[in-house]
Structures are given as structure tokens and as C-alpha cells.
Protein backbone atom coordinates (compact mmCIF):
# COMPACT_ATOMS: atom_id res chain seq x y z
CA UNK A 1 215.48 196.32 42.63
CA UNK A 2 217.16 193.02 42.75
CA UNK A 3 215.45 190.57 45.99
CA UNK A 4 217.20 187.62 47.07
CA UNK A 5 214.79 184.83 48.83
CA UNK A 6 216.12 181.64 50.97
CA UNK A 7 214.59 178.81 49.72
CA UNK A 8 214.92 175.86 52.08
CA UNK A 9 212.05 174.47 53.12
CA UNK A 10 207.69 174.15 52.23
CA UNK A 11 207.87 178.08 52.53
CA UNK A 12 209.70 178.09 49.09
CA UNK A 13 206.40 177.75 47.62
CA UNK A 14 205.04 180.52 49.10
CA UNK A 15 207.73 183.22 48.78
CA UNK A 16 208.29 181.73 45.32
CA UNK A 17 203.92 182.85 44.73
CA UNK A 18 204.91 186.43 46.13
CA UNK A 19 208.93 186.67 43.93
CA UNK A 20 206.29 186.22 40.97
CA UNK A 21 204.21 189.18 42.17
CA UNK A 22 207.29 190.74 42.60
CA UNK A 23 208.50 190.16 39.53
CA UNK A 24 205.76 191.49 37.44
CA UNK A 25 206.89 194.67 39.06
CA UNK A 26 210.28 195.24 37.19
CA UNK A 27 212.00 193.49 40.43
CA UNK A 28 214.68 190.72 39.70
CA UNK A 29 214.07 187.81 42.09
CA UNK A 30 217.63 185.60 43.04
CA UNK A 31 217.68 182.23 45.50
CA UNK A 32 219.55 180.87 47.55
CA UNK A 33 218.99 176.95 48.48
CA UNK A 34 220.81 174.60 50.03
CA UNK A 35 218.84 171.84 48.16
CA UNK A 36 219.16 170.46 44.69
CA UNK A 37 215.64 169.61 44.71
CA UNK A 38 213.95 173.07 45.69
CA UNK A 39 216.49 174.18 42.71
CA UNK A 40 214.97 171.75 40.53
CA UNK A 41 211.29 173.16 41.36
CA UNK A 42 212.18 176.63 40.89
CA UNK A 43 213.85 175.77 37.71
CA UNK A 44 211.26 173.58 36.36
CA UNK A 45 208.42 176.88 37.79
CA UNK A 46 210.07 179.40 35.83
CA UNK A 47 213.40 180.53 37.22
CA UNK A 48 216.90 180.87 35.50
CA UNK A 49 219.66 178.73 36.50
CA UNK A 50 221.51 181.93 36.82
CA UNK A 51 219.59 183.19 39.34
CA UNK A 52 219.97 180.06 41.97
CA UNK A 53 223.32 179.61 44.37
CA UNK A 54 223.49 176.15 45.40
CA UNK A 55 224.87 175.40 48.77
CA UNK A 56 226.13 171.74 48.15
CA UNK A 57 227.94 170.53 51.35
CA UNK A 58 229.70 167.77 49.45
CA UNK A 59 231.36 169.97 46.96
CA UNK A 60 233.98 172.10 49.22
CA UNK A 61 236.50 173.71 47.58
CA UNK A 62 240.47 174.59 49.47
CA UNK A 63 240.52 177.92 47.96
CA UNK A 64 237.01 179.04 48.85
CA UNK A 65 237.15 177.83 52.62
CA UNK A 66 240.04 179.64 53.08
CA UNK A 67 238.22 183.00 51.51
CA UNK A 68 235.14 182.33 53.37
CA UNK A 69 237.76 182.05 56.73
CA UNK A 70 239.47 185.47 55.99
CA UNK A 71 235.97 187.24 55.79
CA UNK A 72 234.85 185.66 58.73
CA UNK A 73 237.89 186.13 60.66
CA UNK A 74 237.16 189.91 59.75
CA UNK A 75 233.43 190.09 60.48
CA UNK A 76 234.11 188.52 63.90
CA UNK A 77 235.96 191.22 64.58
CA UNK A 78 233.94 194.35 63.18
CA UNK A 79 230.95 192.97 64.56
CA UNK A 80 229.45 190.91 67.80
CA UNK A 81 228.48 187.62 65.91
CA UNK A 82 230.48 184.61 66.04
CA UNK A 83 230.87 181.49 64.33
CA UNK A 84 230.62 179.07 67.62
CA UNK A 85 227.16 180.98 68.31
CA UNK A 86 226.08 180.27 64.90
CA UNK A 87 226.89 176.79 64.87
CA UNK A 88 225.11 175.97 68.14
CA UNK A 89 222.19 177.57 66.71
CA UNK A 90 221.80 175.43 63.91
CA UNK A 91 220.29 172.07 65.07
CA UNK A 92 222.15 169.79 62.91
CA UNK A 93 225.12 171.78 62.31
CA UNK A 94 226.14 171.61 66.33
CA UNK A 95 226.24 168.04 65.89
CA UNK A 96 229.00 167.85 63.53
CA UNK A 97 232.37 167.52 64.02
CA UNK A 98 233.58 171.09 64.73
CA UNK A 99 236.28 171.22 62.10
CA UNK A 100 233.58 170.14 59.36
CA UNK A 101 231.37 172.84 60.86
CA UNK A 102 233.60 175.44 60.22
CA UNK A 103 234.75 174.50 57.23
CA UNK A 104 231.09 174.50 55.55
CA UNK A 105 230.76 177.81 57.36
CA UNK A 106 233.40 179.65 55.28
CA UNK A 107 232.40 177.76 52.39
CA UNK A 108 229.26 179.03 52.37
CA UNK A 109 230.06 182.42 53.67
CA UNK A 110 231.93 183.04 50.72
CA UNK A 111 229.80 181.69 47.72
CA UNK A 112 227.16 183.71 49.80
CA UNK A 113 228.72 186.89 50.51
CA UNK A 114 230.15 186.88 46.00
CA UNK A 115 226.51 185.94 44.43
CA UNK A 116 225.47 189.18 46.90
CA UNK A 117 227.51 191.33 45.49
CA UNK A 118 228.12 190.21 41.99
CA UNK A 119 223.91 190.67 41.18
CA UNK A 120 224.45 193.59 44.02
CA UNK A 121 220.64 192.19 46.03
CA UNK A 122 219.92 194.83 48.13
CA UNK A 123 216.73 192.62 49.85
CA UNK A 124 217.03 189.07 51.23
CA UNK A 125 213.38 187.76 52.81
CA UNK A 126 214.03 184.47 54.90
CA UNK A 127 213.40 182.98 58.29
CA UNK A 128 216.16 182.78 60.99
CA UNK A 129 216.54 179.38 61.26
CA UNK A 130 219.27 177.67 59.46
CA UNK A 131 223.26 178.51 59.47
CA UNK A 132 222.55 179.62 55.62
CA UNK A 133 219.94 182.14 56.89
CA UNK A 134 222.34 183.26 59.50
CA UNK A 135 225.21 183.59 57.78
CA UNK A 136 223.13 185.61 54.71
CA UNK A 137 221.68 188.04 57.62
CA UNK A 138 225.08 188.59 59.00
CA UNK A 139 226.60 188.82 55.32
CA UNK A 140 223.74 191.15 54.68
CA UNK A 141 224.59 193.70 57.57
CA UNK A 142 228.43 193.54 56.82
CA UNK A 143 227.74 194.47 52.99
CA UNK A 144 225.30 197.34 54.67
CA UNK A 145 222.52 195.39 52.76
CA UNK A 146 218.92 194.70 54.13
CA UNK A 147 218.07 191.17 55.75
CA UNK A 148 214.24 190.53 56.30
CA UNK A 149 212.71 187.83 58.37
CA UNK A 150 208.70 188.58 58.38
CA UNK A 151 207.21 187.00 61.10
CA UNK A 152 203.90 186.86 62.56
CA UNK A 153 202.46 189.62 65.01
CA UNK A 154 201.91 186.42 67.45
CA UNK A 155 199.25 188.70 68.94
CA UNK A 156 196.77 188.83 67.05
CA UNK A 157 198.34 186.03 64.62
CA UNK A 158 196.43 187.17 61.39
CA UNK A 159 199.22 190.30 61.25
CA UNK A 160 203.06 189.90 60.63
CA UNK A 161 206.01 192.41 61.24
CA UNK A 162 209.41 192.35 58.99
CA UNK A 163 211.93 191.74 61.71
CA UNK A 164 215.13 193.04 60.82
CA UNK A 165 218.04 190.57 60.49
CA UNK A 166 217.60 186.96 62.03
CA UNK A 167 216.61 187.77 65.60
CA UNK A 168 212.70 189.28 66.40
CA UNK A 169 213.92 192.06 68.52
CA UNK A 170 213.54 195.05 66.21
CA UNK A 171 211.09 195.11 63.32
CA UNK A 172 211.06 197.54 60.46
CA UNK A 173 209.21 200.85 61.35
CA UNK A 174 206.97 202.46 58.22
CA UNK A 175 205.10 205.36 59.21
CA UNK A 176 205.80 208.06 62.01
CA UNK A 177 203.49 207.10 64.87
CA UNK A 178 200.91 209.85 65.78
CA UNK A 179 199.34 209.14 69.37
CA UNK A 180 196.44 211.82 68.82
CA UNK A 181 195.24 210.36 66.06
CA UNK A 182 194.42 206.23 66.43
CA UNK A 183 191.03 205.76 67.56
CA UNK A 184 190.80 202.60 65.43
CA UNK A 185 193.90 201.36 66.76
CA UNK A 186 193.07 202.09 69.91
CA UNK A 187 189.77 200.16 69.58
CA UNK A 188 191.33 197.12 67.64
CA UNK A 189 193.81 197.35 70.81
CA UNK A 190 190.74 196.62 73.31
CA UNK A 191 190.08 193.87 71.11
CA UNK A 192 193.16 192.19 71.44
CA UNK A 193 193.14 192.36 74.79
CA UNK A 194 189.90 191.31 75.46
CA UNK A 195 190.80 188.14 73.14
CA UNK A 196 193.46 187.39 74.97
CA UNK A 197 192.46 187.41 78.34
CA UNK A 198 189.17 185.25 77.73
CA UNK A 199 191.46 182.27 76.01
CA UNK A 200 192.26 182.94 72.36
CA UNK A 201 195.41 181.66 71.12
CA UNK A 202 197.52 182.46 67.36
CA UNK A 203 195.89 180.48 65.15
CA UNK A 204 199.38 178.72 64.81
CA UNK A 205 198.80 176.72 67.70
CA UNK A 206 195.59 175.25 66.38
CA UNK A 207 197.23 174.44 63.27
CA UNK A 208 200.03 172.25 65.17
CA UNK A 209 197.70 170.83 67.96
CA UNK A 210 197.74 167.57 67.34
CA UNK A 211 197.81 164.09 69.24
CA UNK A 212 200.52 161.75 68.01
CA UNK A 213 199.29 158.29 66.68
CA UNK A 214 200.84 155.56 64.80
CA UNK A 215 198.49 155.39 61.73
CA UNK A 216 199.28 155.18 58.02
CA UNK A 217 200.35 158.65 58.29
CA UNK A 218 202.90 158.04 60.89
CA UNK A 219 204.41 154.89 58.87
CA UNK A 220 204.44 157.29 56.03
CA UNK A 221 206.04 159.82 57.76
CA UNK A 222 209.21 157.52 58.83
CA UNK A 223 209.60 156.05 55.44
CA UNK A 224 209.52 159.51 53.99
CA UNK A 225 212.21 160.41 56.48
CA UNK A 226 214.32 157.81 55.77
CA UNK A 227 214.60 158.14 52.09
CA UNK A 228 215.11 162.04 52.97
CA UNK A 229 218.11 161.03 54.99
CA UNK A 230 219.51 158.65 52.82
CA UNK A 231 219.97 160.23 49.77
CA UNK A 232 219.35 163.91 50.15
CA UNK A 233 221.27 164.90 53.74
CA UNK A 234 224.46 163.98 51.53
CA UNK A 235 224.42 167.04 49.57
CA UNK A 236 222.15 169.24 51.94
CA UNK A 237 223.11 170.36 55.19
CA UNK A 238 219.41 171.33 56.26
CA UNK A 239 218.51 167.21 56.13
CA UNK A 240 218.97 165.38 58.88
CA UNK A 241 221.66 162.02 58.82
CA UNK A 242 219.67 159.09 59.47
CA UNK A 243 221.85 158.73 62.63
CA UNK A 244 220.24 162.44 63.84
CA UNK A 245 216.77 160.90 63.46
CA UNK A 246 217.71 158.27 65.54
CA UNK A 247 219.66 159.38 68.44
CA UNK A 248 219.23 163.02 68.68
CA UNK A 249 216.09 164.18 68.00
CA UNK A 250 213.66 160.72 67.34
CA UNK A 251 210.49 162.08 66.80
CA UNK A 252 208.78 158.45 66.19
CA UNK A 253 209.03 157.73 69.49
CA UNK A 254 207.00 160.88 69.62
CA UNK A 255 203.54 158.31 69.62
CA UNK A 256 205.11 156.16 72.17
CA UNK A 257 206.42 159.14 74.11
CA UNK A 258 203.39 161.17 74.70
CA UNK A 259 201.12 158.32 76.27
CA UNK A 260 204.19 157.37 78.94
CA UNK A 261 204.64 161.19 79.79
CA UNK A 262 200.95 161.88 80.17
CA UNK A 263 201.34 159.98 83.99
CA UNK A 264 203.96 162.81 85.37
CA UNK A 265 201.77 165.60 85.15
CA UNK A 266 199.20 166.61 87.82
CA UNK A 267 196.43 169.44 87.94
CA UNK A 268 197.62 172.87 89.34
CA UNK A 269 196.11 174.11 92.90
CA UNK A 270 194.86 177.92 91.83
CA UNK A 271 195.02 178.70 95.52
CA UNK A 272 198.45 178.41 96.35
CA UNK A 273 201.67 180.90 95.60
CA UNK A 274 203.09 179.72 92.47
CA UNK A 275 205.14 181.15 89.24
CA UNK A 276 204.64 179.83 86.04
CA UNK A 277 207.28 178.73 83.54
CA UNK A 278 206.19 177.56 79.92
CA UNK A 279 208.27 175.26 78.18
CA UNK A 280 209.22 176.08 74.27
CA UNK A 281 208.82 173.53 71.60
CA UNK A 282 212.55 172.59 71.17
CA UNK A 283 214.37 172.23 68.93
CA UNK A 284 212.62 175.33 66.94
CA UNK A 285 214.03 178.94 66.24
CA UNK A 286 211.89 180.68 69.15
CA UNK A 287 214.24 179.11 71.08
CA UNK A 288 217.23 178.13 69.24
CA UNK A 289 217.85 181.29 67.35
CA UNK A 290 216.25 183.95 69.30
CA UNK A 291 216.73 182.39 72.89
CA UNK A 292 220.20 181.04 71.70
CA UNK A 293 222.68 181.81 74.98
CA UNK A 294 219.85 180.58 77.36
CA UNK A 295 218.18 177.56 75.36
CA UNK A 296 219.24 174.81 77.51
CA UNK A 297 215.85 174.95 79.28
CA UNK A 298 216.37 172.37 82.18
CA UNK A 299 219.79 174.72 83.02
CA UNK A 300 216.85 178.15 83.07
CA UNK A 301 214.04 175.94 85.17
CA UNK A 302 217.18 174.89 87.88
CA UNK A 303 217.95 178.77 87.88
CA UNK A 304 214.61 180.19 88.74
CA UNK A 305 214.27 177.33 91.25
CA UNK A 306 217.17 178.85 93.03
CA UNK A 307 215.73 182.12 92.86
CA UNK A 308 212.20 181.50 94.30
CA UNK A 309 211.27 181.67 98.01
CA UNK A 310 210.29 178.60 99.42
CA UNK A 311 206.64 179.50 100.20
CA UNK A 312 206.38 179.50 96.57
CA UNK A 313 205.67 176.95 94.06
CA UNK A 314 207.14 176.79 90.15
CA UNK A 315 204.68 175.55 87.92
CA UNK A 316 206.09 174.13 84.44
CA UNK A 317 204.08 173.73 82.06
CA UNK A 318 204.93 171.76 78.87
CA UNK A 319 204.21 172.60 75.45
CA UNK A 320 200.89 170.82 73.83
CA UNK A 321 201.79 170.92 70.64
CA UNK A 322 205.18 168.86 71.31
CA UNK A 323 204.29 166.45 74.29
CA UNK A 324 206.06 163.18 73.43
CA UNK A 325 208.72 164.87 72.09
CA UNK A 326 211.08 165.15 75.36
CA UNK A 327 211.88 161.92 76.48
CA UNK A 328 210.43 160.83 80.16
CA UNK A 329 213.68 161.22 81.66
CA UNK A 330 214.54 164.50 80.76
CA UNK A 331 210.63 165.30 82.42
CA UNK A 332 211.61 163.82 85.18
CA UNK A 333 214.97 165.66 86.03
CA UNK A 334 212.65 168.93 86.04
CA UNK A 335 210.43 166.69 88.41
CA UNK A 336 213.17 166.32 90.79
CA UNK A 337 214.25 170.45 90.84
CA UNK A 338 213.38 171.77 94.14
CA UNK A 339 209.73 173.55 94.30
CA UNK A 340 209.43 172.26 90.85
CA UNK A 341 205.85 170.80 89.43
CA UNK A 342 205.00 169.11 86.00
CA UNK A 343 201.63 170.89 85.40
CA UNK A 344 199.09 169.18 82.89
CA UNK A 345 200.30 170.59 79.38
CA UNK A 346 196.18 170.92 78.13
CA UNK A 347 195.18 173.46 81.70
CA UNK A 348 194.42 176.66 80.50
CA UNK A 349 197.59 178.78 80.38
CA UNK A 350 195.25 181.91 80.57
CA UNK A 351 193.81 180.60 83.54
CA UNK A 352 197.50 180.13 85.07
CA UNK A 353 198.47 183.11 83.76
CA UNK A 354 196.05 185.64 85.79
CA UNK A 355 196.23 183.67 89.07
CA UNK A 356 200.20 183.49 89.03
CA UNK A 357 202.62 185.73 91.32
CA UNK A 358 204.85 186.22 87.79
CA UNK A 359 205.36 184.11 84.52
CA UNK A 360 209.22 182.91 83.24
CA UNK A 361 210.07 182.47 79.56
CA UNK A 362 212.56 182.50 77.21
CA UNK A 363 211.16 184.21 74.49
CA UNK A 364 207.71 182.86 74.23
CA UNK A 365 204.06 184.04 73.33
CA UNK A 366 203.38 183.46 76.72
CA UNK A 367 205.31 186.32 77.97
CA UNK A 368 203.70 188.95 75.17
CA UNK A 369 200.00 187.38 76.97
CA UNK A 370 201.12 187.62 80.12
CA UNK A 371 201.64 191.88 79.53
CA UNK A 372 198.06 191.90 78.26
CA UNK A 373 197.44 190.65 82.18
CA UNK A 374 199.18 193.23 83.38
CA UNK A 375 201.38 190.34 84.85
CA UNK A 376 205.25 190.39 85.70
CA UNK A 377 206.74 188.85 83.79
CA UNK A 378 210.49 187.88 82.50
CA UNK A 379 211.92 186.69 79.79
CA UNK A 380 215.47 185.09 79.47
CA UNK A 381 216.27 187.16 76.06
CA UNK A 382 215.54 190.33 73.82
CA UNK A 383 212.11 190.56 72.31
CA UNK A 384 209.58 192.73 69.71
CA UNK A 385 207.27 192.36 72.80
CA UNK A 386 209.29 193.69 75.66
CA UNK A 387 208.45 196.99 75.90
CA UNK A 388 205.54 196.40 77.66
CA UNK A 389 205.78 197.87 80.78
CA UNK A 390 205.43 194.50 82.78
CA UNK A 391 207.49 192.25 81.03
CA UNK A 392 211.67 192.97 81.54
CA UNK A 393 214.47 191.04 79.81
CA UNK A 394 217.00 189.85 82.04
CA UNK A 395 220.65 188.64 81.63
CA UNK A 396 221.27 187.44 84.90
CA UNK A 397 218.95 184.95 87.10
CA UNK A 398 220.00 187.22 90.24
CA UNK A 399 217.74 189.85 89.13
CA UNK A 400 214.66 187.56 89.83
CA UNK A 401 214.32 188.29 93.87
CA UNK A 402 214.60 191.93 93.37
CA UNK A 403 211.93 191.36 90.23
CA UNK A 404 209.74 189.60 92.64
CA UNK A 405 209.40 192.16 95.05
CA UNK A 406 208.20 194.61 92.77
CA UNK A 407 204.31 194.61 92.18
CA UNK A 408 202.41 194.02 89.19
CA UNK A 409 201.18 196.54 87.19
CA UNK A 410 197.27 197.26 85.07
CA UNK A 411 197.73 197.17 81.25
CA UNK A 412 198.53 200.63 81.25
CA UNK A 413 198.40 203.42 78.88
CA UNK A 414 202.04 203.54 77.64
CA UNK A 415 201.20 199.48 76.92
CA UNK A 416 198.02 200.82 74.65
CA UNK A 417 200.25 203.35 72.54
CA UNK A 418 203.55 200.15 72.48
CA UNK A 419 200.89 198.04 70.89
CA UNK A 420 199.55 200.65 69.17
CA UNK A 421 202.79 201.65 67.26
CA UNK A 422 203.14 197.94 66.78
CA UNK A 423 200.05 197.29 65.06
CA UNK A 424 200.55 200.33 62.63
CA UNK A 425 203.54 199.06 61.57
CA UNK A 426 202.34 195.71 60.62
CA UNK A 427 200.67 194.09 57.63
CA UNK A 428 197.35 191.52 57.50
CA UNK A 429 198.44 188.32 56.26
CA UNK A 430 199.42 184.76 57.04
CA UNK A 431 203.66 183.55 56.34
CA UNK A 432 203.86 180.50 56.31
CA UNK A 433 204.01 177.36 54.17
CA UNK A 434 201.36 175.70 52.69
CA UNK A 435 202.09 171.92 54.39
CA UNK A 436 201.50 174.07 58.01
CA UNK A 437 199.21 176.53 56.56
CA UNK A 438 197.27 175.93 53.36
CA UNK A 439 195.60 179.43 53.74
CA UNK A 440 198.93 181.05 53.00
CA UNK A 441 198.77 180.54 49.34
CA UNK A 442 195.62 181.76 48.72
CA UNK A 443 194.87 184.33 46.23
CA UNK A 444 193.81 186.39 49.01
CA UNK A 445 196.78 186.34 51.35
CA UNK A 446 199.13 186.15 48.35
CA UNK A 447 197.30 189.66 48.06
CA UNK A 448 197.49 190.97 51.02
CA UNK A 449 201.39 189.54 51.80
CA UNK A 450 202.09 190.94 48.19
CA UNK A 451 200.75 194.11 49.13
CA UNK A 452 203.14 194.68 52.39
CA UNK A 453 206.30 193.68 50.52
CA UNK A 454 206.00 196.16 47.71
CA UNK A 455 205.49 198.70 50.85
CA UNK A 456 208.88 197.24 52.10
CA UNK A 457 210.05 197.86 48.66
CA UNK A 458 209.25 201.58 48.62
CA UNK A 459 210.65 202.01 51.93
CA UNK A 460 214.07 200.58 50.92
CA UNK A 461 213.64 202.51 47.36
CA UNK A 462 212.90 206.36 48.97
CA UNK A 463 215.99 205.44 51.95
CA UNK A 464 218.26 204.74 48.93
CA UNK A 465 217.32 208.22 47.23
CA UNK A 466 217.59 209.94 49.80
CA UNK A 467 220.98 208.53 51.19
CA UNK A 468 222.25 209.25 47.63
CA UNK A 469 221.04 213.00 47.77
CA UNK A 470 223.07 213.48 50.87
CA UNK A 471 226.14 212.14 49.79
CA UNK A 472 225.88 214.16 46.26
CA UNK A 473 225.22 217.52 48.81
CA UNK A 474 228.22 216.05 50.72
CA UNK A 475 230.41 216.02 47.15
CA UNK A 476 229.13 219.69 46.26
């Protein structure tokens, strides 16, 4: 089977440890990159020339932006995706000048959409991050090809799930579930549960908990990203300008930042009526890509404000992991919000959680904890997780006084056999990159993440068969 992988980013060097597994298989492993250097590595670490697409944004070409137009002029009207939505999901690519922006869109949607079809990949693995990612996912469904983002479980975090296309609202399912027969899920379910409501977070969190300082790191850091911008954002529209850095999303300041912010929060009364609203890391893909028509979160905390009774407190709470990275302004427009309180970013959230009258998220881990509570819980966009019977997806902040009045519900049953299904569907192993994660290129979760993609494999192999059976019956 031919597999096409994304390689952008640190996680090249993982998926490019499990293409080699792959490869010793009989499969034949393709790339696409945006960057001339991550073509260089996978050149110089054993892959053809042939096999790479480069996405170079300098190098645009009359006759292939007007291609790349005509197919998406068609896709956007076959299908619900749209070019505008894509680029406002792409954190640099919104900034551009919108002419520019489409034009690299087309570009790329055509050199995309011909090295699919030409070495016919029937498999691209990749996050949902990037315009290139989006565009191959959306390129992938139009071709009726497979597009595979494999993301962790969140819950427990050791586990992942292959989401299907770029979003993490349906993930691939492997097995027919069999209720009468999962004591062992059942009991791993307790577990989980049990985990979750003494305190234990996904072991990404620990891994990006971090206090800001301005060390030898940090000044290596900024030099690093200036060279970065200099002389690689030319060519590579996943590297951020110089001028980005600086005025759009400054993360030195981040140092600087964190100690000036630390002053507007205050400790949370347990005793009164409040709801609880986590803030996302931002920009990031959570939020971005899979909260993408509701990720202005200033414009969602003003909404539920509205919505809450007056007797009744919102408590924000802002992300640890990225405190210093919202400027103290922006903090204190949320400050100002009716009802609205900063809440100290390192209080237990498991704590607030189980003593709250209903939690608010976009598309957080938050809200998948909060249905291990039993808790009510909403969330401002599709997820994996929202079957649980406590947590409901909303498209409209009006529903939140009728949500309100309804009351909260036990972990129930029907929650036990969602989480259940989810679990059995669901591979042990870490994705990640090994900058983040250094445990992700081990031999043993190189083993284990190995072992789950040649199941994906299979899966796609016995559909194919089969789909070809029926349409040779159909000929007959």
C-alpha cells in the first residue's frame, strides 16, 4: 500500500521511525513538507527525492494557481469546507494578505491533490494543524482517499485514537463492540475514573508545565527564532516572519508576561454558586482547528456572561502551561465582563470541577473530566468525547439557561459502555515528537505505535477487498 506522511515539524522524526517499520512491510512511504530542510533530513535518512513534494511558497507558478482555483472552486461546492475557514485556521496564514493567501492555497491544492494521485496514496497520517494538513485531509476526502490524524485518548493519555480527517470528532472504529463481554474494560474504566476524579492529569500537561525564565535557554531560544525567521519563513509557510514574532504572537515577553499577570488572579470561594470556564492554550489546534467558528475566546467568556443568572459567579480559569502568554490587557478585558473572575491558573481544576453548578469549554480536556464527574457540562464545538451523557455540544449560547436548569447526572452506565467502546478502539502508545516527548521514540513505543498502524493498514486493506468484490458482483 502506498502511505503518505506530513512532515512539518519535530514529529517528522517520529513518523519517519514508524514509515521505516512500515516500510519493511512491502509499504511505499511518500512526504509531503513544506520545508527544504525536513526534505534534506529525510533525504540524507534514507528517502528518495522522488518520494518528497515540496511546498515552496516562493516558487508559485500562473498556471498551477489557476488549477489549484478550479478544484477548489469545485470542492467548495461538493462539499461544506471553505477556503476562508481554512485560512483563519492556520495561524500564520490569516495574517497574510488575503489575495497571497489564496493564491498559496490553490498552489498547494494542486501540487497536493497531482502527487496523490499520480503515486495513487491511499493513507495520509498527519496532525490537523497547518493549511497543508488541511488542505491534504480535504484533498483526501474529495479523491475518496483516507486522511488520519492519531491523536491521544486525552483520558488516560498513554492511549491514542486515529481521528478521521483533521477534526477529533469521529475516530476510526476496529472491532464490533460486544457489551456482554468487557470485564477488563469495564475494570480499566473504574480506573480511569477513579484517576481522574482524585487529580491525575495526561501526562502532556506535565511535559509542558513549565515556569518561564530568562536563562541561557531563553536567549537561545530567541536567537534560534530569529535565524528561523530570517532565512527559512521565505520559502516555508509554516515559519513565522520575524514581524509575526514580534507583533502577533511574542512569546519572549512570555518571562516578562507571566510575573505581571500573576497579580490579577485571586483564590476561588468553594462555597458560593459559580460555573467554571477553562481557558485553551491559544494559538494551538484544540482550539484553532477543532474549535475554529468559536475560537475567539474573550467573544465565548462575554456570551456565557450573558447567559448566567446573577446569583451566579463565572470562574475563568487560565491555562498553566501558557500563563504569560496573553498579554495583561487582554486578562483584564475578561476582568471587566460582568460576573466574571480571574481564578488562580495553579487551583486544582478537579477541585473546581466537582464543586461547580456546570463547566464551559470549547473543546477542552476539561470537558471529557468534567463527564467523569458526572458534571454538566458544554462545549462550544463537536467532540470524540461528547457522547457522554452529561456533556452536550451547543451551537448557540441561548441554549445555556435552558442547559442550566436541567440537573446533573451520576457517571452512568451508558457513560461506562461510551468509554468502553472508546477504549477498545484505541491503541497504547505515546504520538508525539521527541523535543515534547523523548519517550515517543523509544524502541518500545515505536513498537507499540508500529503495531496499531499496521492494524490501520489491515483495516484499509480488507475495506478495499471487499468494496472491490461488490462492485465485480455489481458487473456480473
Amino acid at each position: 500500500m502506498n502511505i503518505g506522511f506530513i512532515a512539518l515539524f519535530n514529529n517528522t522524526i517520529f513518523y519517519k521511525a514508524i514509515a521505516d517499520e512500515l516500510e519493511k512491510d512491502g509499504h511505499s512511504i511518500f512526504w509531503i513538507t513544506s520545508s527544504k530542510k525536513r526534505k534534506t533530513w529525510l533525504i540524507n535518512n534514507g528517502t528518495l527525492a522522488e518520494k518528497i513534494v515540496l511546498l515552496n511558497k516562493s516558487v508559485l507558478n500562473v498556471q498551477i494557481i489557476e488549477k489549484g482555483k478550479q478544484l477548489i472552486n469545485e470542492i467548495e461546492r461538493k462539499t461544506n469546507e471553505k477556503v476562508n475557514n481554512i485560512i483563519l485556521m492556520d495561524r500564520i496564514l490569516r495574517h497574510w494578505n488575503y489575495r497571497s493567501a489564496c493564491e498559496y492555497v490553490y498552489s498547494i491544492s494542486n501540487t497536493i491533490n497531482e502527487f496523490l494521485l499520480k503515486n495513487d496514496i491511499e493513507i495520509v497520517i498527519s496532525e490537523g494543524t497547518t493549511v497543508q494538513e488541511l488542505i491534504t485531509a480535504i484533498l483526501c476526502k474529495y479523491n475518496n482517499k483516507n486522511f488520519y490524524n492519531p491523536g491521544t485518548m486525552r483520558i488516560p493519555s498513554d492511549r491514542f485514537l486515529f481521528f478521521k480527517g483533521y477534526l477529533q470528532k469521529e475516530y476510526e472504529k476496529f472491532e464490533e463492540f460486544d457489551s456482554n463481554s468487557t470485564r477488563d474494560l469495564s475494570e480499566r474504566v473504574e480506573e480511569i475514573k477513579i484517576g481522574v476524579r482524585s487529580g491525575v492529569k495526561p501526562n502532556y500537561f506535565y511535559w509542558n508545565d513549565q515556569i518561564p525564565k530568562i536563562n541561557i535557554s531563553w536567549f537561545s531560544k530567541v536567537i534560534e527564532k530569529i535565524k528561523e525567521s530570517l532565512i527559512e519563513s521565505r520559502n516555508d509557510a509554516t515559519v513565522k516572519s520575524l514581524g509575526y514574532h514580534l507583533f502577533k504572537e511574542p512569546k519572549y515577553l512570555k518571562p516578562f508576561r507571566y510575573f505581571r499577570a500573576r497579580s490579577l488572579f485571586e483564590k476561588p470561594d468553594l462555597e458560593t454558586k459559580y460555573a467554571l470556564y477553562t481557558m485553551h492554550m491559544q494559538p494551538e489546534s484544540g482550539i484553532d482547528v477543532f474549535g475554529a467558528k468559536t475560537s475567539n475566546q474573550l467573544d465565548v467568556i462575554e456570551k456565557i456572561s450573558r447567559e448566567l443568572p446573577v446569583d451566579m459567579v463565572l470562574y475563568v480559569k487560565e491555562h498553566s502551561n501558557c500563563l504569560g502568554d496573553r498579554s495583561v490587557s487582554y486578562l483584564k478585558a475578561i476582568q471587566r465582563l460582568p460576573g466574571v473572575k480571574l481564578i488562580d491558573p495553579f487551583f486544582s481544576t478537579h477541585k473546581l470541577i466537582e464543586r461547580c453548578q456546570i463547566v464551559f469549554t470549547i473543546c477542552g480536556t476539561v470537558g471529557f473530566e468534567a463527564g467523569f464527574f458526572g458534571k454538566k457540562t458544554v462545549l462550544f464545538s463537536q467532540m470524540y468525547f461528547d457522547g457522554l451523557s452529561s456533556v452536550i455540544s451547543i451551537i448557540n449560547s441561548n441554549q445555556i439557561s435552558t442547559i442550566l436548569k436541567k440537573e446533573s447526572e451520576e457517571f452512568t452506565a451508558e457513560d461506562k459502555l461510551f468509554i468502553e467502546n472508546m477504549l477498545n478502539n484505541s491503541f497504547e502508545g505515546i504520538i508525539s515528537d521527541p523535543i515534547s516527548a523523548p519517550i515517543c521514540i523509544s524502541d518500545e513505543n515505536l513498537k507499540r505505535v508500529s503495531f496499531a498502524f499496521r492494524k490501520l493498514i489491515d483495516l484499509i486493506q480488507n475495506r478495499n477487498e471487499c468494496t472491490n468484490k461488490k462492485q465485480m458482483l455489481n458487473e456480473d
